[in-house]
Protein backbone atom coordinates (compact mmCIF):
# COMPACT_ATOMS: atom_id res chain seq x y z
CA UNK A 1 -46.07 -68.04 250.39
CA UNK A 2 -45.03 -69.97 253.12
CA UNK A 3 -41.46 -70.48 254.80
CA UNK A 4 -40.67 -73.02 252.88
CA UNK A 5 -41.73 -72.46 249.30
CA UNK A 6 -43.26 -75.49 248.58
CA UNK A 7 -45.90 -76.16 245.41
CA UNK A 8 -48.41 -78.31 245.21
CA UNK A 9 -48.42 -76.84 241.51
CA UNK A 10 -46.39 -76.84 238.69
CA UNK A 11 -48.13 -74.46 236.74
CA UNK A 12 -50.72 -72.03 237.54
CA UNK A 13 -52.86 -71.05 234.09
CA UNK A 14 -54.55 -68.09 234.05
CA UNK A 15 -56.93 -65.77 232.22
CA UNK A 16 -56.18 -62.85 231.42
CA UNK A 17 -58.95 -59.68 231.72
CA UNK A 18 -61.27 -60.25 234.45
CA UNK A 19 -58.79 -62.64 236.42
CA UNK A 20 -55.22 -60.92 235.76
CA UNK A 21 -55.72 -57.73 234.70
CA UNK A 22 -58.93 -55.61 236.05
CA UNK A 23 -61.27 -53.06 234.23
CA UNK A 24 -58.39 -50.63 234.58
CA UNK A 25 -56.69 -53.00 231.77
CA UNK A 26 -53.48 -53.80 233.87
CA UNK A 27 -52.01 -56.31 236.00
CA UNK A 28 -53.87 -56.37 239.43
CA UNK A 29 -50.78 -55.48 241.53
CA UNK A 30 -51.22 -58.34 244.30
CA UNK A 31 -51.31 -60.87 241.65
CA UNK A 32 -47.80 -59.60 239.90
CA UNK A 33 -46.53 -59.89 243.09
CA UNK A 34 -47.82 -63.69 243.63
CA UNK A 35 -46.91 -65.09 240.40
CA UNK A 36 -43.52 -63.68 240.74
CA UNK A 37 -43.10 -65.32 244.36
CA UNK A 38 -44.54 -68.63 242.23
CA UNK A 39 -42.03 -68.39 239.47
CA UNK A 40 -39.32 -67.60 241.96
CA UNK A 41 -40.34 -71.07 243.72
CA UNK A 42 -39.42 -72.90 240.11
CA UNK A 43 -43.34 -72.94 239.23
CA UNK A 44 -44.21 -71.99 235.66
CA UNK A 45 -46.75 -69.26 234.72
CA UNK A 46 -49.13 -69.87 231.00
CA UNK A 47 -51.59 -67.21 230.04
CA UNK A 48 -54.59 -68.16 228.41
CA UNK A 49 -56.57 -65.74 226.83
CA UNK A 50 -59.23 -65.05 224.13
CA UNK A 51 -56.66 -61.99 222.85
CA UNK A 52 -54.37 -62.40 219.95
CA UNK A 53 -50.25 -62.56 219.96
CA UNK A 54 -50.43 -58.63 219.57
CA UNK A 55 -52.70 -57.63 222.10
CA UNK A 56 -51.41 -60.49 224.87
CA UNK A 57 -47.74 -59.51 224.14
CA UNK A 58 -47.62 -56.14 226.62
CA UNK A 59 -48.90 -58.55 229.31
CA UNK A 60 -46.51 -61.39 229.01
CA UNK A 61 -44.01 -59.35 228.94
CA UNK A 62 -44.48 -57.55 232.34
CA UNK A 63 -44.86 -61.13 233.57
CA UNK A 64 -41.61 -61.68 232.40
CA UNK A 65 -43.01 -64.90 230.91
CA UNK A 66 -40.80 -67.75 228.45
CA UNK A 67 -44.09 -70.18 228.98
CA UNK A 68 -46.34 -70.96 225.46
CA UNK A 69 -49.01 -68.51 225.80
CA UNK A 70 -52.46 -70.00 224.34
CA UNK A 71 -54.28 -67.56 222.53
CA UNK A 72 -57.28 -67.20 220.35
CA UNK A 73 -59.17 -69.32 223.48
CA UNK A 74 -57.62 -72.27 222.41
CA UNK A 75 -57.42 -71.55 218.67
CA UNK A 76 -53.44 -70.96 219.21
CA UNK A 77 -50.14 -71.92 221.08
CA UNK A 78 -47.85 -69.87 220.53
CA UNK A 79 -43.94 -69.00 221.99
CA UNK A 80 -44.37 -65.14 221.97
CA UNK A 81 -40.55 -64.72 222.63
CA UNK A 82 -39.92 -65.76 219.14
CA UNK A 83 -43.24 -66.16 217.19
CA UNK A 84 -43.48 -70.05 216.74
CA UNK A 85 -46.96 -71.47 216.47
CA UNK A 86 -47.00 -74.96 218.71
CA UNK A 87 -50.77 -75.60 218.48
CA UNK A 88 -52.95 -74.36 215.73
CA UNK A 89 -56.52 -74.96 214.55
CA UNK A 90 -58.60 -72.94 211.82
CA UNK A 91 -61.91 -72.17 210.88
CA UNK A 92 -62.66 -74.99 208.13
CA UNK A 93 -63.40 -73.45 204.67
CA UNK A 94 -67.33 -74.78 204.53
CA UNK A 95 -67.84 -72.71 208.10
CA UNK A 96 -65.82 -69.06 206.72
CA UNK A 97 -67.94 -69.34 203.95
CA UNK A 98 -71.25 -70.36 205.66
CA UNK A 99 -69.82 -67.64 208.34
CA UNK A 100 -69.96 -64.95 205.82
CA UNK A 101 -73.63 -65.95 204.38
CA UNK A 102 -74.88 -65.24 208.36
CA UNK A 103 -73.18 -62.46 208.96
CA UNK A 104 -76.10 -60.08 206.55
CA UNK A 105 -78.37 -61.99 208.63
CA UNK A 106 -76.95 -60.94 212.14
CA UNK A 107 -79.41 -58.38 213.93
CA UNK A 108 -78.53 -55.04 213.74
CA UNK A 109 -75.95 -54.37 216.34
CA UNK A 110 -73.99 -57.43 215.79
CA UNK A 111 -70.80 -56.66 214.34
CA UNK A 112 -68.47 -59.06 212.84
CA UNK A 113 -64.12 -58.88 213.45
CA UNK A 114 -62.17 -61.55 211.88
CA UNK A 115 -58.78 -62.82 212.73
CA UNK A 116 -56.28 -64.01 210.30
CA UNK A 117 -52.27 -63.57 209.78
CA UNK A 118 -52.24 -62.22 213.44
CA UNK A 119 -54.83 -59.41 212.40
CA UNK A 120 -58.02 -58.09 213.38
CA UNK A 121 -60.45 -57.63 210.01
CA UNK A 122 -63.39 -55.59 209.72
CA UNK A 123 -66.18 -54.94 207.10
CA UNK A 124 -66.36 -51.38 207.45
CA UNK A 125 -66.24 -47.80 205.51
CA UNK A 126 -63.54 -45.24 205.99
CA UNK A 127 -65.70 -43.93 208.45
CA UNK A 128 -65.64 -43.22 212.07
CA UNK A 129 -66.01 -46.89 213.59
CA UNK A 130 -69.15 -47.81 215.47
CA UNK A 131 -68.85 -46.79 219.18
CA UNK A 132 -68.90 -50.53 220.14
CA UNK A 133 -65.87 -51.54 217.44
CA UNK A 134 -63.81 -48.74 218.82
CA UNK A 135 -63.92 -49.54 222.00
CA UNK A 136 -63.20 -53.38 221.29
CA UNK A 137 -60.01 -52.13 219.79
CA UNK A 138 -58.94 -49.69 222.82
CA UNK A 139 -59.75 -52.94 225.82
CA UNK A 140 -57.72 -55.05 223.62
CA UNK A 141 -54.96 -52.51 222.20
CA UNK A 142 -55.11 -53.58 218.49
CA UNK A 143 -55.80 -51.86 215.61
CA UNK A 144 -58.77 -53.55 213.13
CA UNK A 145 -57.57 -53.51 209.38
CA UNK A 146 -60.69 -52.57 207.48
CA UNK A 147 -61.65 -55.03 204.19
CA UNK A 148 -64.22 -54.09 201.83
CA UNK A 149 -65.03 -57.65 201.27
CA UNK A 150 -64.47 -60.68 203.86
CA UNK A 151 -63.64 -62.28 200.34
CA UNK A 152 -60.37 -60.42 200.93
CA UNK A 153 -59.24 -62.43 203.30
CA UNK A 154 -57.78 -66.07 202.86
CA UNK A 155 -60.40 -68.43 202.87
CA UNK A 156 -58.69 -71.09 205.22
CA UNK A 157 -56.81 -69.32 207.18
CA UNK A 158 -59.05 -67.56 209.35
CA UNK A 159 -58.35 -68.06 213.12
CA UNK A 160 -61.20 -67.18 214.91
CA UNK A 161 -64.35 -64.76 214.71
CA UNK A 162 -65.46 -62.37 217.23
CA UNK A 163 -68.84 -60.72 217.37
CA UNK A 164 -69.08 -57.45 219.21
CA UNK A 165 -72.40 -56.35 220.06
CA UNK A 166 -73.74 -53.17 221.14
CA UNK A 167 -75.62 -54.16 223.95
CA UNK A 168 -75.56 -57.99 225.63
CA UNK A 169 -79.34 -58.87 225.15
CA UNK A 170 -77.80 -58.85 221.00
CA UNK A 171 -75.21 -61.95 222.40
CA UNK A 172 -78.26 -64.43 222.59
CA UNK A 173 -79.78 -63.43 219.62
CA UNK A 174 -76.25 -63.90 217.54
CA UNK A 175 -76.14 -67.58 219.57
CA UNK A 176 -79.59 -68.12 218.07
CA UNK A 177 -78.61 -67.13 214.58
CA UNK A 178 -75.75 -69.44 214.32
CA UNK A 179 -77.06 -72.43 216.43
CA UNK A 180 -77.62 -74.75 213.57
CA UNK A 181 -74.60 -73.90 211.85
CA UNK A 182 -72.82 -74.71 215.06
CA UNK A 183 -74.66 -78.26 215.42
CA UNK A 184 -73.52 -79.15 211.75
CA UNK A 185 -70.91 -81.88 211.62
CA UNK A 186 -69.59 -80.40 207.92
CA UNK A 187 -69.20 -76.87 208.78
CA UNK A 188 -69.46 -77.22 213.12
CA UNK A 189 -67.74 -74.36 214.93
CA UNK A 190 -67.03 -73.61 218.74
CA UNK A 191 -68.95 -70.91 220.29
CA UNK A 192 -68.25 -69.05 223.30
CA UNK A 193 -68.86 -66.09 225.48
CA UNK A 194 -66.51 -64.55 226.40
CA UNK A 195 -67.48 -61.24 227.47
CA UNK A 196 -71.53 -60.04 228.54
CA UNK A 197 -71.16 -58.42 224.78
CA UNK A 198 -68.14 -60.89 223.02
CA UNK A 199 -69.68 -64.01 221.33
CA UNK A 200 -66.83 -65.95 219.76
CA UNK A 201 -67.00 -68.32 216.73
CA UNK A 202 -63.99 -71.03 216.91
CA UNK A 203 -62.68 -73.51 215.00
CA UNK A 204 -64.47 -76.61 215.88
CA UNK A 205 -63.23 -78.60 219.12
CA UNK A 206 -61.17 -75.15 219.97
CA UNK A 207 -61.57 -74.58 223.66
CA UNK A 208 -58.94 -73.65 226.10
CA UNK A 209 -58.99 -76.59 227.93
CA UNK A 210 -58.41 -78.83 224.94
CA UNK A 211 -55.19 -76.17 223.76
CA UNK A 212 -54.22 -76.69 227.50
CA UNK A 213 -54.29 -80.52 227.42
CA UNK A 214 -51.97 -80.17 223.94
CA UNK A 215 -49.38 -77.61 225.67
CA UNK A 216 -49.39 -80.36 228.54
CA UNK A 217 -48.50 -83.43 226.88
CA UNK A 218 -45.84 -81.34 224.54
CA UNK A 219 -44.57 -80.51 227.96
CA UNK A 220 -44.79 -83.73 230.17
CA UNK A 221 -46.39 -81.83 232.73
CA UNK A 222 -49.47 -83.99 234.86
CA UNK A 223 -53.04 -82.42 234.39
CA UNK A 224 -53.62 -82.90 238.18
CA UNK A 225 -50.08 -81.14 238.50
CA UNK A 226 -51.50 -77.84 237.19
CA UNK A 227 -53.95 -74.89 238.78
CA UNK A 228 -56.22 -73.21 236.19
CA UNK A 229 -58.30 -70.28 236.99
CA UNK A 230 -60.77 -67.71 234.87
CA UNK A 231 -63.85 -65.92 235.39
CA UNK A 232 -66.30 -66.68 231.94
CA UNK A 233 -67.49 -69.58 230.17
CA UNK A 234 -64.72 -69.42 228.19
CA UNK A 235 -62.33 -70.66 230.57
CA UNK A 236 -65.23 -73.75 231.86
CA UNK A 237 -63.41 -76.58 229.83
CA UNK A 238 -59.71 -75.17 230.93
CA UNK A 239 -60.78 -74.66 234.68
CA UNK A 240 -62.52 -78.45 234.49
CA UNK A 241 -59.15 -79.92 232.97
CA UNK A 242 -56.71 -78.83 235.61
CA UNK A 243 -56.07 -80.81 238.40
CA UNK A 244 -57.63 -77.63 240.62
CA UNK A 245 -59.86 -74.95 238.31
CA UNK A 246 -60.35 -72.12 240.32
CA UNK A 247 -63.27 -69.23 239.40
CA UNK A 248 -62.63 -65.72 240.36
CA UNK A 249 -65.67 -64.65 243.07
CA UNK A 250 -67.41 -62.02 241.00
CA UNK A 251 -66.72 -64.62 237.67
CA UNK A 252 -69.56 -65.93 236.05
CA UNK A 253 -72.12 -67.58 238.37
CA UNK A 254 -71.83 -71.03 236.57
CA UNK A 255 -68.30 -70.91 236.03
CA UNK A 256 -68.38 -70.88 240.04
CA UNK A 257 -70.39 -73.31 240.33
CA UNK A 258 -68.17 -76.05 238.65
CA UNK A 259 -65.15 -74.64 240.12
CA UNK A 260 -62.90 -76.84 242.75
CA UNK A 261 -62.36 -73.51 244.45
CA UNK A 262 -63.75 -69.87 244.38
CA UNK A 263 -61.60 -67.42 244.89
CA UNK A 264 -61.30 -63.59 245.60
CA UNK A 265 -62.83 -61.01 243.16
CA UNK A 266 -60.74 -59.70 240.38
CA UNK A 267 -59.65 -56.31 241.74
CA UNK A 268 -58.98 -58.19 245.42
CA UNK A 269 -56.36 -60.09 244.05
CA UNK A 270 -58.28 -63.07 242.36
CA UNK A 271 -54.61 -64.95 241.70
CA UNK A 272 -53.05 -63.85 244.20
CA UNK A 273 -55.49 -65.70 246.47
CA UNK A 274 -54.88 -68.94 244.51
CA UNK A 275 -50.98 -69.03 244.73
CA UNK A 276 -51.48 -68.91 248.46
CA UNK A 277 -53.61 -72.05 247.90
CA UNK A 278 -50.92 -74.36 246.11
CA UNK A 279 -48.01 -72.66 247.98
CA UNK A 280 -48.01 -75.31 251.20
């Protein structure tokens, strides 16, 4: 930050694990420090992450955030200080049901977590949970409520779907599987990687970038006016919206190739490296 504490910013929008918050699961301490000196310069801070109220909550909180956070990657705006949805898309009806149909057909290893009333669902016995499940859960510090039947759960009010797999060569193969249902205009969904093992089914038109360009407008605040950075093709659309999209350096290679800027890795300070960009 220089002497004189002047933005060429309003907001900075970041993701959260991989940009934020390193393998270690917590705030990389040179980026705290940054967005602080950013807030503390009248610039605003949003989080945008694939994670759900309850597992983004210990985050914004150390950020000491009042922003919309947008959740669900994209699925969701919400004002975590008091609960209040601003933005909200669901899977349609046609794709939950269609989405249940695939799942039996998902190779082995694929395993299916669905999101509704601010819960994580799973299909699953009262039985130890598969290693790749558990450790879903731990990274995102949630608990999965376990249904005996995705019947269970209400049929139009299902947020997003997640599918862990075991190892990532299972991601393309789960792409594969649900490529035509994703190309169909009556039951179309979203999909996106989010992780080397996370393939994410969305409600249709549900990116980040488009939740970003809603929370924008709501808040009068100019696209080119706002500094967007992630590290996964998740955050492509969001980074491509802002008026500067920044990639993290060890991000995905095509995310930094449509970047304006690439910054430092994660665990060098990957924000902290752009708030000296947009601090003049």
């Amino acid at each position: 930050m220089s002497a004189t504490g002047v933005r060429t910013a309003e907001w900075i929008v970041t993701d959260l694990d991989g940009t934020l918050v390193g393998r270690d699961l917590r705030i990389v301490e040179a980026n705290l420090a940054a967005l602080r000196r950013f807030t503390g310069a009248g610039g605003s801070v949003v989080v945008a992450t694939g994670r759900s109220e309850e597992s983004a909550l210990p985050y914004y909180r150390e950020l000491g955030l009042t922003t919309p956070a947008i959740l669900y990657n994209g699925a969701r705006v919400v004002d975590l200080s008091t609960g209040a949805v601003l933005y909200r898309r669901c899977l349609s009806a046609a794709a939950w049901a269609r989405l249940t149909l695939l799942f039996d057909e998902m190779p082995d290893g694929v395993r299916p977590v669905a999101f509704s009333g601010g819960r994580a669902h799973v299909r699953a016995p009262e039985t130890a949970l598969p290693a790749a499940l558990a450790e879903y859960a731990r990274r995102d510090r949630i608990a999965l409520a376990r249904v005996g039947s995705w019947s269970e759960l209400p049929f139009d009010e299902i947020i997003k779907v997640m599918l862990i797999c075991d190892r990532p060569g299972l991601v393309g193969a789960a792409e594969t599987a649900l490529g035509g249902f994703a190309a169909d205009p009556g039951t179309g969904v979203t999909l996106v990687r989010s992780e080397a093992t996370y393939l994410e089914v969305l409600p249709a038109g549900a990116t980040k970038g488009t939740a970003l360009r809603e929370l924008a407008a709501l808040r009068g605040v100019p696209m080119d006016r706002i500094a967007a950075i992630g590290d996964n093709p998740n955050d492509l659309d969001m980074i491509q919206a802002a008026g500067l999209g920044a990639a993290v350096g060890d991000g995905d290679p095509g995310v930094r190739a449509a970047a304006d800027v690439v910054v430092a890795d994660c665990a060098a300070g990957a924000v902290a490296d752009l708030v000296a960009r947009v601090m003049a």
